[in-house]
N, C-alpha and C. Protein backbone atom coordinates (compact mmCIF):
# COMPACT_ATOMS: atom_id res chain seq x y z
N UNK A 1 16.30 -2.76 -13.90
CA UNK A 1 17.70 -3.14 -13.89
C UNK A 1 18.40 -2.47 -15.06
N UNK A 2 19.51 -2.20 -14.77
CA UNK A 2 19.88 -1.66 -15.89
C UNK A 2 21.76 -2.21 -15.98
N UNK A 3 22.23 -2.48 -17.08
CA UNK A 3 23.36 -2.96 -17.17
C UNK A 3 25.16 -1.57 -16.80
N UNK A 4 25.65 -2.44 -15.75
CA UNK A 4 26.68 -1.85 -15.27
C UNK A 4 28.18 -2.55 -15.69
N UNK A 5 28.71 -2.41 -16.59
CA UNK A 5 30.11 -3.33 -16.96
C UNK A 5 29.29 -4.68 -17.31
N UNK A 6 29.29 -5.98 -16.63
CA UNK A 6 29.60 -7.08 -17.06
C UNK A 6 28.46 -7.48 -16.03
N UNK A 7 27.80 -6.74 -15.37
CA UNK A 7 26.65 -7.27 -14.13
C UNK A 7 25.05 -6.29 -14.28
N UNK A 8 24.89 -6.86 -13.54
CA UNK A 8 22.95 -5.86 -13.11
C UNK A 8 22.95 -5.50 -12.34
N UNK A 9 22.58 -4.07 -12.61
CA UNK A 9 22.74 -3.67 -10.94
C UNK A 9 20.70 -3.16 -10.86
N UNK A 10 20.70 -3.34 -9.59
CA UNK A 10 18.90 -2.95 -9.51
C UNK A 10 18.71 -1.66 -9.00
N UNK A 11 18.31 -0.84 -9.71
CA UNK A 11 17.65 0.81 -8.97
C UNK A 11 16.96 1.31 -8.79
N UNK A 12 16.70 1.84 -7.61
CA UNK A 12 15.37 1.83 -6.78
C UNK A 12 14.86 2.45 -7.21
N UNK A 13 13.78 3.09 -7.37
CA UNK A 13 12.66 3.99 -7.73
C UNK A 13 11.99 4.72 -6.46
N UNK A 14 12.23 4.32 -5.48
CA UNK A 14 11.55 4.51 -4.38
C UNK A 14 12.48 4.94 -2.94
N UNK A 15 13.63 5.24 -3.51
CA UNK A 15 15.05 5.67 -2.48
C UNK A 15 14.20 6.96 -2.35
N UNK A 16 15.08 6.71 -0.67
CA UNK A 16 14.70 7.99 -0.38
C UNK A 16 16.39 8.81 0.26
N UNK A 17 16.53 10.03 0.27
CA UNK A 17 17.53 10.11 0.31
C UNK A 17 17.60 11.77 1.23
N UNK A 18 17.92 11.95 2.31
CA UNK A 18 18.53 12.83 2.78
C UNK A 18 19.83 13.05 3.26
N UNK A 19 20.14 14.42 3.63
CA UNK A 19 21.71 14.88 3.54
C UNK A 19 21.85 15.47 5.13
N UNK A 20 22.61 15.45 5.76
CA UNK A 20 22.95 16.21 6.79
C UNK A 20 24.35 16.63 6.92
N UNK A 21 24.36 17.84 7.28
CA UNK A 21 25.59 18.71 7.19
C UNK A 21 25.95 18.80 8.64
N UNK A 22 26.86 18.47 9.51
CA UNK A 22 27.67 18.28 10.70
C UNK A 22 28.68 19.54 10.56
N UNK A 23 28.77 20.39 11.40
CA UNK A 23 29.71 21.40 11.68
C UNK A 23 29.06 22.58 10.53
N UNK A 24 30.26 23.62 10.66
CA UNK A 24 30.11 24.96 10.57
C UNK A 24 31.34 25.93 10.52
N UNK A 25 31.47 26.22 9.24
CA UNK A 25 32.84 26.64 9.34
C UNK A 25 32.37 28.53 9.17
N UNK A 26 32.68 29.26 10.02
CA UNK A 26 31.60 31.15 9.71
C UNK A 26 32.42 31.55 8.98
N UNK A 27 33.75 31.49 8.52
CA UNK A 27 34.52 32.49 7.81
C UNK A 27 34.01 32.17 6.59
N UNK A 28 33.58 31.04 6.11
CA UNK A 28 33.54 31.19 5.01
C UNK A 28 32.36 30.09 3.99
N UNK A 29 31.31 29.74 4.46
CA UNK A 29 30.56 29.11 4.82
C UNK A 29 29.44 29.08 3.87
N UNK A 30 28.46 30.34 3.94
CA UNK A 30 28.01 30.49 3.26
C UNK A 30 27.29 30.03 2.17
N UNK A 31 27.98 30.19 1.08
CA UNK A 31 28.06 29.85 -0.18
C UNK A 31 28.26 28.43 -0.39
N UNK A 32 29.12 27.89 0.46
CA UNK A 32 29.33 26.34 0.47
C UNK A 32 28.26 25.86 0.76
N UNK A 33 27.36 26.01 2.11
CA UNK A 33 26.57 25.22 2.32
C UNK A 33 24.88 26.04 1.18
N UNK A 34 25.07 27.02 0.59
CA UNK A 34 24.28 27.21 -0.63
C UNK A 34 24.38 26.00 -1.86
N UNK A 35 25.27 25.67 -2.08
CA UNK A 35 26.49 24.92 -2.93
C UNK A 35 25.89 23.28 -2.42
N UNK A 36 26.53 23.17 -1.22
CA UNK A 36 25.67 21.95 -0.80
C UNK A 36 23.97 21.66 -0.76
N UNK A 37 23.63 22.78 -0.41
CA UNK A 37 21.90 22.33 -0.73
C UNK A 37 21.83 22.50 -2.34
N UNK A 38 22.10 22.79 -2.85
CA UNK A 38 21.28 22.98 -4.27
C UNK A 38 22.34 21.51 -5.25
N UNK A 39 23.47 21.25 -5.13
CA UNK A 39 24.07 19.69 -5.33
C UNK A 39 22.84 18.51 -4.42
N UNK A 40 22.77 18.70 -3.19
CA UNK A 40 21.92 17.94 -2.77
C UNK A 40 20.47 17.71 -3.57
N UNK A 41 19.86 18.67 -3.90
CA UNK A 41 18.38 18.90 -4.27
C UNK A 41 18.92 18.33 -6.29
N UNK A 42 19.89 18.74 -7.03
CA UNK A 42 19.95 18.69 -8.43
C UNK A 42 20.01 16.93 -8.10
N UNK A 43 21.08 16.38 -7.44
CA UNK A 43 21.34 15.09 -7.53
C UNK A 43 20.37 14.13 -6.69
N UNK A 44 19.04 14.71 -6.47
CA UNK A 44 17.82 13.50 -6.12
C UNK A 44 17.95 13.33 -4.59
N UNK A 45 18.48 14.11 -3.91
CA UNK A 45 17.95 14.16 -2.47
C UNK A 45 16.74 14.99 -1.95
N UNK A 46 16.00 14.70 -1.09
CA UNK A 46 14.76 15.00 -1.02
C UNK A 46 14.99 16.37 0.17
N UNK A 47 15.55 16.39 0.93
CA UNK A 47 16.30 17.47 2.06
C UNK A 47 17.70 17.70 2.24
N UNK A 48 17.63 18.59 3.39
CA UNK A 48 18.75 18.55 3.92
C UNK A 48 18.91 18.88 5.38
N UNK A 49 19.31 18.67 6.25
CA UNK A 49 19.73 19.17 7.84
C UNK A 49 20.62 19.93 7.79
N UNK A 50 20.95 21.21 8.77
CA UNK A 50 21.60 22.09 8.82
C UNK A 50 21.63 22.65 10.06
N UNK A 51 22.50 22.11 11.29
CA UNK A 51 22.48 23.17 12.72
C UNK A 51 22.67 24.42 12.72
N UNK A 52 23.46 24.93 11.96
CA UNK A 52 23.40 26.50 11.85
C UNK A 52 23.88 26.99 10.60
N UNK A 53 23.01 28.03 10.22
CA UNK A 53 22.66 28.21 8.95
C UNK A 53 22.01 29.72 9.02
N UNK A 54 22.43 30.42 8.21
CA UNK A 54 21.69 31.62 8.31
C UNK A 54 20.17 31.28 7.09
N UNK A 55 18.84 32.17 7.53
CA UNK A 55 18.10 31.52 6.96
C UNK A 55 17.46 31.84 5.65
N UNK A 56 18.81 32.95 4.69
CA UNK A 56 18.69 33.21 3.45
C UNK A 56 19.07 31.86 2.39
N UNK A 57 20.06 30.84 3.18
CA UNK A 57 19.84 29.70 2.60
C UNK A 57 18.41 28.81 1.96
N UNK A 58 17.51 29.15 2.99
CA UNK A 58 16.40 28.64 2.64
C UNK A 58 15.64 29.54 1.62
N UNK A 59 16.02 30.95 1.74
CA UNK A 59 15.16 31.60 0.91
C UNK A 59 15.79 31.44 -0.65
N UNK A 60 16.78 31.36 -0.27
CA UNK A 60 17.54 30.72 -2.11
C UNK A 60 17.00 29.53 -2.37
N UNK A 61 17.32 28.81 -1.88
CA UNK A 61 15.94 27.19 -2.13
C UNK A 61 15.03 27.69 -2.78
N UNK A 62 14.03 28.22 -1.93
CA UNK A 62 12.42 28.19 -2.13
C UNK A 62 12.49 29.32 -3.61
N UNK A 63 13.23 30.15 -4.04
CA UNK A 63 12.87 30.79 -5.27
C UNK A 63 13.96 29.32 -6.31
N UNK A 64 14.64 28.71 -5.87
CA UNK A 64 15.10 27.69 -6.68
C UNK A 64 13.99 27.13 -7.19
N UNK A 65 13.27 26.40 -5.76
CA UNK A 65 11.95 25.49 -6.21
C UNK A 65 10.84 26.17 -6.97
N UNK A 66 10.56 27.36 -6.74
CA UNK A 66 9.52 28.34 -7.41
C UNK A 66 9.86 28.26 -8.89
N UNK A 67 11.34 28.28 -9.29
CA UNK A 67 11.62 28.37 -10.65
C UNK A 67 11.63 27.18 -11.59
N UNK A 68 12.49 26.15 -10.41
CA UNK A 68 12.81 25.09 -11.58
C UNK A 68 12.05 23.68 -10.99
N UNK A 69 11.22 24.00 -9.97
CA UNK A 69 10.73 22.71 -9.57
C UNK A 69 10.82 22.06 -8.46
N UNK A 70 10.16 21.24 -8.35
CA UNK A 70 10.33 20.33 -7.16
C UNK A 70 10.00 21.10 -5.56
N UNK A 71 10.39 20.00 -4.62
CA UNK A 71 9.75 20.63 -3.30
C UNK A 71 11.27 20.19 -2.56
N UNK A 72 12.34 20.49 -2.69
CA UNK A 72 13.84 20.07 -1.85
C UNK A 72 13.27 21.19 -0.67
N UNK A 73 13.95 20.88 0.95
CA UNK A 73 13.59 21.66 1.60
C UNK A 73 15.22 21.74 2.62
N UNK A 74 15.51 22.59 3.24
CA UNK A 74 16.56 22.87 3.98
C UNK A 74 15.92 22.76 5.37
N UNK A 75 16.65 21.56 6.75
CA UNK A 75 15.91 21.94 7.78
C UNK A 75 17.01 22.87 8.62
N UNK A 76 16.59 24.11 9.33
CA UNK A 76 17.24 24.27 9.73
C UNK A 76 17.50 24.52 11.63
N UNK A 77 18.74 24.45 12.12
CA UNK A 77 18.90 24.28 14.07
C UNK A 77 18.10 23.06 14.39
N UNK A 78 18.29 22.08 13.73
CA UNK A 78 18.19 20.84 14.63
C UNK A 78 19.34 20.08 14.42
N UNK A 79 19.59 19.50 15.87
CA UNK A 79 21.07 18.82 16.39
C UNK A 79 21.53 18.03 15.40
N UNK A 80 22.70 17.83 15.20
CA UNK A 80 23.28 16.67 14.54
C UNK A 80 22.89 14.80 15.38
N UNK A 81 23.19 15.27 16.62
CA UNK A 81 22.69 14.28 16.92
C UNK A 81 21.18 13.60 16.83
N UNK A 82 20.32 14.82 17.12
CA UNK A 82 18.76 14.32 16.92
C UNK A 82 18.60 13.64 15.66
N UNK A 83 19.05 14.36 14.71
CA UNK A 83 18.92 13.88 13.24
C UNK A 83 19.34 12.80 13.22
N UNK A 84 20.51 12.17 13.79
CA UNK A 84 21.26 10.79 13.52
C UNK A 84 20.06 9.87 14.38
N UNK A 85 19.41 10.61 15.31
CA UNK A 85 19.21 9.30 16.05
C UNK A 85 17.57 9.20 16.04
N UNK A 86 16.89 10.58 14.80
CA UNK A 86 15.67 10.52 14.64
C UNK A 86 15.54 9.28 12.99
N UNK A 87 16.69 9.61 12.52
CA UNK A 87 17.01 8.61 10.88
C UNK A 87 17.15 7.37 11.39
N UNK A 88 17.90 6.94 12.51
CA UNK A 88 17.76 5.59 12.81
C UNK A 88 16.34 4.60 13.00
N UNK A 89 15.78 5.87 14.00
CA UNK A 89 14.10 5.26 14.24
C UNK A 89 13.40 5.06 13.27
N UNK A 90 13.77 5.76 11.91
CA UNK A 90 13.03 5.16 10.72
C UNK A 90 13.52 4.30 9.71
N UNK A 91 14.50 3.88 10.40
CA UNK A 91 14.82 2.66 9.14
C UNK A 91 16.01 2.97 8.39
N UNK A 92 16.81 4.35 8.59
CA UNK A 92 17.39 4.77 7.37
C UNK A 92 18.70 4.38 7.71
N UNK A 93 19.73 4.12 6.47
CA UNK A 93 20.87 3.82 6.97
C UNK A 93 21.72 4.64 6.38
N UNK A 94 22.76 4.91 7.79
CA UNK A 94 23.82 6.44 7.67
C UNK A 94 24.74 6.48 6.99
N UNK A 95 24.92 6.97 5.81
CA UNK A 95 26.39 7.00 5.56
C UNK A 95 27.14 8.15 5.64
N UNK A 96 28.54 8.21 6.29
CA UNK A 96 29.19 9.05 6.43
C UNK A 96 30.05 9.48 5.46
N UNK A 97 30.25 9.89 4.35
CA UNK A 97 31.05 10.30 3.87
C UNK A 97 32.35 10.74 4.62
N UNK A 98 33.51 10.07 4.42
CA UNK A 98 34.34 10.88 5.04
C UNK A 98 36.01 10.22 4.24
N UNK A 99 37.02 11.45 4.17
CA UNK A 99 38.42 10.21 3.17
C UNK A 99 38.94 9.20 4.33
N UNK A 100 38.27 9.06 5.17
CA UNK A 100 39.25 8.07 6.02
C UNK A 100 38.00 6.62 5.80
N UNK A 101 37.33 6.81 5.20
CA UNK A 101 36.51 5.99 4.84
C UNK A 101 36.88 4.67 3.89
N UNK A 102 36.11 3.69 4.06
CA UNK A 102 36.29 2.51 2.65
C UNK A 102 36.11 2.71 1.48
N UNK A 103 36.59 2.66 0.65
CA UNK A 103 36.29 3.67 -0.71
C UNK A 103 34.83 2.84 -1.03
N UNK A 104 34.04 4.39 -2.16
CA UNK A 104 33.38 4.05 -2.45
C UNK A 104 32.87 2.79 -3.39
N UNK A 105 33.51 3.07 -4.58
CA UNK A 105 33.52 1.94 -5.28
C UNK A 105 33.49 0.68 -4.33
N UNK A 106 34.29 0.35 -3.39
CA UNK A 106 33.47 -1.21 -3.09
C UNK A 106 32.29 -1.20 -2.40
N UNK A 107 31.70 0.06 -1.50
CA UNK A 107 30.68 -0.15 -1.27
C UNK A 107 29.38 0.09 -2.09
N UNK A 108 29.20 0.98 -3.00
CA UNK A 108 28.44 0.97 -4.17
C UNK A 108 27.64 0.02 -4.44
N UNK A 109 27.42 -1.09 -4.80
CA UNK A 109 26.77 -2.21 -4.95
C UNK A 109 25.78 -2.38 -3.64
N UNK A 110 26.07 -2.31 -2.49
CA UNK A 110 25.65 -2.44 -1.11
C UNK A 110 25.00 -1.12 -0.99
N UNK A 111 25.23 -0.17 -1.09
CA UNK A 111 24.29 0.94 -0.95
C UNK A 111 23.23 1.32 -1.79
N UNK A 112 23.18 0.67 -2.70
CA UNK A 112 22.53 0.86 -3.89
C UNK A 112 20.97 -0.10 -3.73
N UNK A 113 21.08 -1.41 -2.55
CA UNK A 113 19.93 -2.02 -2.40
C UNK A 113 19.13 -1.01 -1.17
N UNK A 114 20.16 0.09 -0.63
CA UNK A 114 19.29 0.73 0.33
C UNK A 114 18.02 1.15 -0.06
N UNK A 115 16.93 1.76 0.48
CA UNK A 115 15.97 2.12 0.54
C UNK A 115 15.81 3.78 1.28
N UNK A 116 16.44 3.71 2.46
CA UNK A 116 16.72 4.94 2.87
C UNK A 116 17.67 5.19 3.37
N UNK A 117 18.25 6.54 2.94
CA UNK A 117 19.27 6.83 3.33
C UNK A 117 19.49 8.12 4.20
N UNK A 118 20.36 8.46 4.78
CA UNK A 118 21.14 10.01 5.32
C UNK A 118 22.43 9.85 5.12
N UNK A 119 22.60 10.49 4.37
CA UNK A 119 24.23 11.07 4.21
C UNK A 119 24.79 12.27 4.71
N UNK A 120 25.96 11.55 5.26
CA UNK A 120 26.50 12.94 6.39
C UNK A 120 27.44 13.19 5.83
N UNK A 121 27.67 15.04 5.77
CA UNK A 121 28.71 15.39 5.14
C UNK A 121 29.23 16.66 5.93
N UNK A 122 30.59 16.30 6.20
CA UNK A 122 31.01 17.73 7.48
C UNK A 122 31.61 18.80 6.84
N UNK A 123 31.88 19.77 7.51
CA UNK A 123 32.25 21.03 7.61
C UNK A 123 33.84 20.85 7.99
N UNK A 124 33.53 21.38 8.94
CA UNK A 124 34.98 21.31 10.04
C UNK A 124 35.23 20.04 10.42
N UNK A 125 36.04 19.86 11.44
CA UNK A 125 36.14 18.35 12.18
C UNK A 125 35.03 17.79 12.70
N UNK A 126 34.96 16.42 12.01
CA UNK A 126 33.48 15.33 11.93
C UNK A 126 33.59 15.12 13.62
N UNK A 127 33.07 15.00 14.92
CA UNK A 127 33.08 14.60 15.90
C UNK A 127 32.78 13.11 15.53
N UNK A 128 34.12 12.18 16.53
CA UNK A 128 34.37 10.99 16.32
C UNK A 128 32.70 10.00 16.60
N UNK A 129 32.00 10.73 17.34
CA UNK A 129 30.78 9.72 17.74
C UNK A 129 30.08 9.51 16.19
N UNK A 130 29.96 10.55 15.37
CA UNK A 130 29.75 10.22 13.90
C UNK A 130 30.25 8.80 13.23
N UNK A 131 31.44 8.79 13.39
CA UNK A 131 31.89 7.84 12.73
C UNK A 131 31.28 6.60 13.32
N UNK A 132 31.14 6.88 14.46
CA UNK A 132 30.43 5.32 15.66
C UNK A 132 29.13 5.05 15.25
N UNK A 133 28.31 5.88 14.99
CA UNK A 133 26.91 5.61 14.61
C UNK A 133 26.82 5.48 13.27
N UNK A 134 27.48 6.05 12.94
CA UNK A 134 27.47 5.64 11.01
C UNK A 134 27.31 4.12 10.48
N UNK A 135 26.29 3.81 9.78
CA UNK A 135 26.38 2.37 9.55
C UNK A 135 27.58 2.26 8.41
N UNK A 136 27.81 3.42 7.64
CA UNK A 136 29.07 3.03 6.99
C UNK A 136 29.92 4.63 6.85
N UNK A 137 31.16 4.37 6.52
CA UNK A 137 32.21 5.56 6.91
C UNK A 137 32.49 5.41 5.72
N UNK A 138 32.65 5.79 4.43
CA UNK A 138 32.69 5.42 2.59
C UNK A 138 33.57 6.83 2.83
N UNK A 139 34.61 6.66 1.54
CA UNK A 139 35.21 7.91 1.00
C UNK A 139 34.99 8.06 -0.36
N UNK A 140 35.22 9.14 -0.77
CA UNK A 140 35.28 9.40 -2.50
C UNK A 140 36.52 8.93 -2.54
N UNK A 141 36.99 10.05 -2.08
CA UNK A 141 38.89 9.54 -2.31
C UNK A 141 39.53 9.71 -0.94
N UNK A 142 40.75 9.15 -0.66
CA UNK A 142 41.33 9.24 0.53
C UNK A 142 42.75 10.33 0.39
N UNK A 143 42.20 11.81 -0.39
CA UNK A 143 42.70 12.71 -0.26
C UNK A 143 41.83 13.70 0.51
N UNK A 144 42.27 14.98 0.88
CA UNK A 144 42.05 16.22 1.25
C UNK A 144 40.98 16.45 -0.30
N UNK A 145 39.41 16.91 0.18
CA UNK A 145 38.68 17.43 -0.93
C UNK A 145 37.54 18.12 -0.24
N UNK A 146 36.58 18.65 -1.05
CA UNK A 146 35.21 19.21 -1.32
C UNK A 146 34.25 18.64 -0.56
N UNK A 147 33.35 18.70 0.32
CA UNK A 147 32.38 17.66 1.20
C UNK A 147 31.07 17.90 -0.23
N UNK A 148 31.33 18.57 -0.94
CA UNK A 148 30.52 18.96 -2.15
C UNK A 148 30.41 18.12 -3.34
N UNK A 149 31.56 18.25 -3.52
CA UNK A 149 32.33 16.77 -4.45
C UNK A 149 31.97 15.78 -4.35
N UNK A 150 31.93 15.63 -2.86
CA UNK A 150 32.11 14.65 -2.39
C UNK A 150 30.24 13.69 -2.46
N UNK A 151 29.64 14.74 -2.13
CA UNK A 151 28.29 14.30 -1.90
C UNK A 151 27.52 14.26 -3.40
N UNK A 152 28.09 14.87 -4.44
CA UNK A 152 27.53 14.79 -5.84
C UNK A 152 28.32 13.40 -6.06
N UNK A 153 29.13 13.08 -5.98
CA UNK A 153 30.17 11.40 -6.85
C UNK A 153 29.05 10.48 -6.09
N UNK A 154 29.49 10.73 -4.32
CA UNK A 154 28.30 10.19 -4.31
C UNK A 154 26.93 9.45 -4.29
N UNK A 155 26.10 10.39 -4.87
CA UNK A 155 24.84 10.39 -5.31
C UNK A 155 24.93 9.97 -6.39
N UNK A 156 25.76 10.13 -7.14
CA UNK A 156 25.53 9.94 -8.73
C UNK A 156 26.06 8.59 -8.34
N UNK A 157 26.59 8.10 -7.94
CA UNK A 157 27.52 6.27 -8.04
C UNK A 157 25.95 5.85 -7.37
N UNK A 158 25.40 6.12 -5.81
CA UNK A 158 24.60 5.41 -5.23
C UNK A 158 23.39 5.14 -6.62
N UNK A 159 23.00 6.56 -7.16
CA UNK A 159 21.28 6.11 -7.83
C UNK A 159 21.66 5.74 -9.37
N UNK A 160 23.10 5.53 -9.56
CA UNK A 160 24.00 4.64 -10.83
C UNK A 160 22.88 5.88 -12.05
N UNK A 161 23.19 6.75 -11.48
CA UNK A 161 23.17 7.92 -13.07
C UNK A 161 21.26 7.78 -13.37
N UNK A 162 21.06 7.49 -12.48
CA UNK A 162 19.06 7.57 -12.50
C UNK A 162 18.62 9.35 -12.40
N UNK A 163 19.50 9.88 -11.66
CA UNK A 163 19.35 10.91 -10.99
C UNK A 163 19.46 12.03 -12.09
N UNK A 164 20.43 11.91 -13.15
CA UNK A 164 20.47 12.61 -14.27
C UNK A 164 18.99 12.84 -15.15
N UNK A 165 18.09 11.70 -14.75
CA UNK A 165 16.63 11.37 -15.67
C UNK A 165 16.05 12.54 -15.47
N UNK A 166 16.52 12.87 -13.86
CA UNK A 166 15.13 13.05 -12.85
C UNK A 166 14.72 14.77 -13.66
N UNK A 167 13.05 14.89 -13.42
CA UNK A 167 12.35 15.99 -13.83
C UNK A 167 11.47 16.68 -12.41
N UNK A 168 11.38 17.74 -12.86
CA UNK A 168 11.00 18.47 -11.38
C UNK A 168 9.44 19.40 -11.44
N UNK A 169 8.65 18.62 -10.64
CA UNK A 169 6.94 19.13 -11.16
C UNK A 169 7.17 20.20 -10.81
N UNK A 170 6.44 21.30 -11.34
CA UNK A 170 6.01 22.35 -11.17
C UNK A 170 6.92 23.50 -11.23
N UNK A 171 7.70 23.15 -12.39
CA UNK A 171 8.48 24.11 -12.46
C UNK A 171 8.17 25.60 -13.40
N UNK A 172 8.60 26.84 -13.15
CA UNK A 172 8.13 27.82 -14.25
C UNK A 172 9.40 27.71 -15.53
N UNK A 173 10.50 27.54 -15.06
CA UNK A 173 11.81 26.89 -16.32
C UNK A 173 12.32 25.69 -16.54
N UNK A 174 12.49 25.78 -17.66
CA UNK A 174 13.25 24.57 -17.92
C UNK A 174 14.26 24.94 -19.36
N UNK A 175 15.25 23.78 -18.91
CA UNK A 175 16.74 24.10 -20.12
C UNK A 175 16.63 23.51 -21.06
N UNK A 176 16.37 23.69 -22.35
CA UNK A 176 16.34 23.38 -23.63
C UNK A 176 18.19 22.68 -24.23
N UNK A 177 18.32 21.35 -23.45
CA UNK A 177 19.45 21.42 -24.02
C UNK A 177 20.16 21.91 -25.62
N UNK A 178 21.51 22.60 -25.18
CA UNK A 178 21.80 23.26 -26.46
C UNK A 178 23.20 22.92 -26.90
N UNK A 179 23.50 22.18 -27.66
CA UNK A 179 25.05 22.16 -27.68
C UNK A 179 25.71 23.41 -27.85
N UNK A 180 25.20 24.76 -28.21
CA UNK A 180 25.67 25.99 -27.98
C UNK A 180 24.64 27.18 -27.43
N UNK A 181 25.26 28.08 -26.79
CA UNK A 181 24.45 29.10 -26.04
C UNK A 181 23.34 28.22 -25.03
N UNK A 182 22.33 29.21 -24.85
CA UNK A 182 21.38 28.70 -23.56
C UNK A 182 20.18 28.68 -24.10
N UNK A 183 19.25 28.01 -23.96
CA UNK A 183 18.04 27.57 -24.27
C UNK A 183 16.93 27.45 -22.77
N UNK A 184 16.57 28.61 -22.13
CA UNK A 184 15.72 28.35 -21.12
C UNK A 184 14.11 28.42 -21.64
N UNK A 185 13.16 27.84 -21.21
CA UNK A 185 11.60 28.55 -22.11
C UNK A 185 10.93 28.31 -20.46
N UNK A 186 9.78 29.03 -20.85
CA UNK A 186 8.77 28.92 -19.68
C UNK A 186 8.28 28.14 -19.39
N UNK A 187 7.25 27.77 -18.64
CA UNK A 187 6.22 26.38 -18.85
C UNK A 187 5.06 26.96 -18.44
């Protein structure tokens, strides 16, 4: 437990947490959903889903993980729907990120006893059956923003700043924090 304002909040040790990305925007894409897997993997999610995806995404991962650790993995061309309705069969509960959503802050407390999760975060226009299966529809903010942004606030509110701890086995670098210049060493 660890103290939040004026209450306790309890954090799991044992969350599990995947991401799924809904839509596909080609003009410009790319880099975003690079952007989104590697926010996903820094902020303590264990994967990610991806229907279409070119598959240098994954090869940026895997020299990510080669360098700094850990085993994050990108899946990629399986349905949005399979994914929603393969996460259900295991227990996990959906949240949709989206600004038409209940803000986060009140749900925070409630997501935080989850155990497993999928978080959906779109591209282009979310197809409305999303919102139907979603056990919850949460916003960051109920402006026009980042699905990037959006999925780091987040992560960081759901695992209440645990996620900042986190260390990554088997890494060949690591950052020597520096209050000036860069500090990387080997391992």
């Amino acid at each position: 437990m660890r103290a939040a304002g004026s209450r306790l909040v309890q954090l799991s040790m044992n969350r599990s947490i995947r991401v799924l990305r809904v839509g596909q925007r080609y003009v410009r894409d790319e880099r975003t959903l690079t952007h989104l897997c590697l926010v996903s993997r820094a902020m303590g999610a264990e994967s990610i889903f991806i229907e279409d995806a070119e598959k240098d995404v994954t090869g940026t991962l895997d020299e990510v993980n080669r360098n700094w650790g850990g085993d994050f993995r990108a899946v990629l061309g399986t349905p949005w729907r399979q994914v929603l309705k393969e996460a259900k069969k295991e227990g996990r509960s959906v949240v949709h990120l989206t600004m038409y959503g209940i803000p986060l802050q009140e749900k925070v407390p409630e997501l935080r006893e989850l155990e497993k999760l999928l978080i959906v975060v779109g591209g282009p226009k979310v197809p409305g059956q999303v919102y139907h299966e979603a056990d919850y529809n949460v916003s960051v903010t109920s402006q026009p923003h980042s699905e990037i942004a959006a999925l780091a606030v987040a992560l960081h509110e759901i695992q209440g700043g645990e996620e900042l701890k986190r260390t990554f086995a088997k890494s060949k670098l690591r950052i020597l924090p520096s209050a000036r210049g860069k500090r990387v060493v080997q391992n």
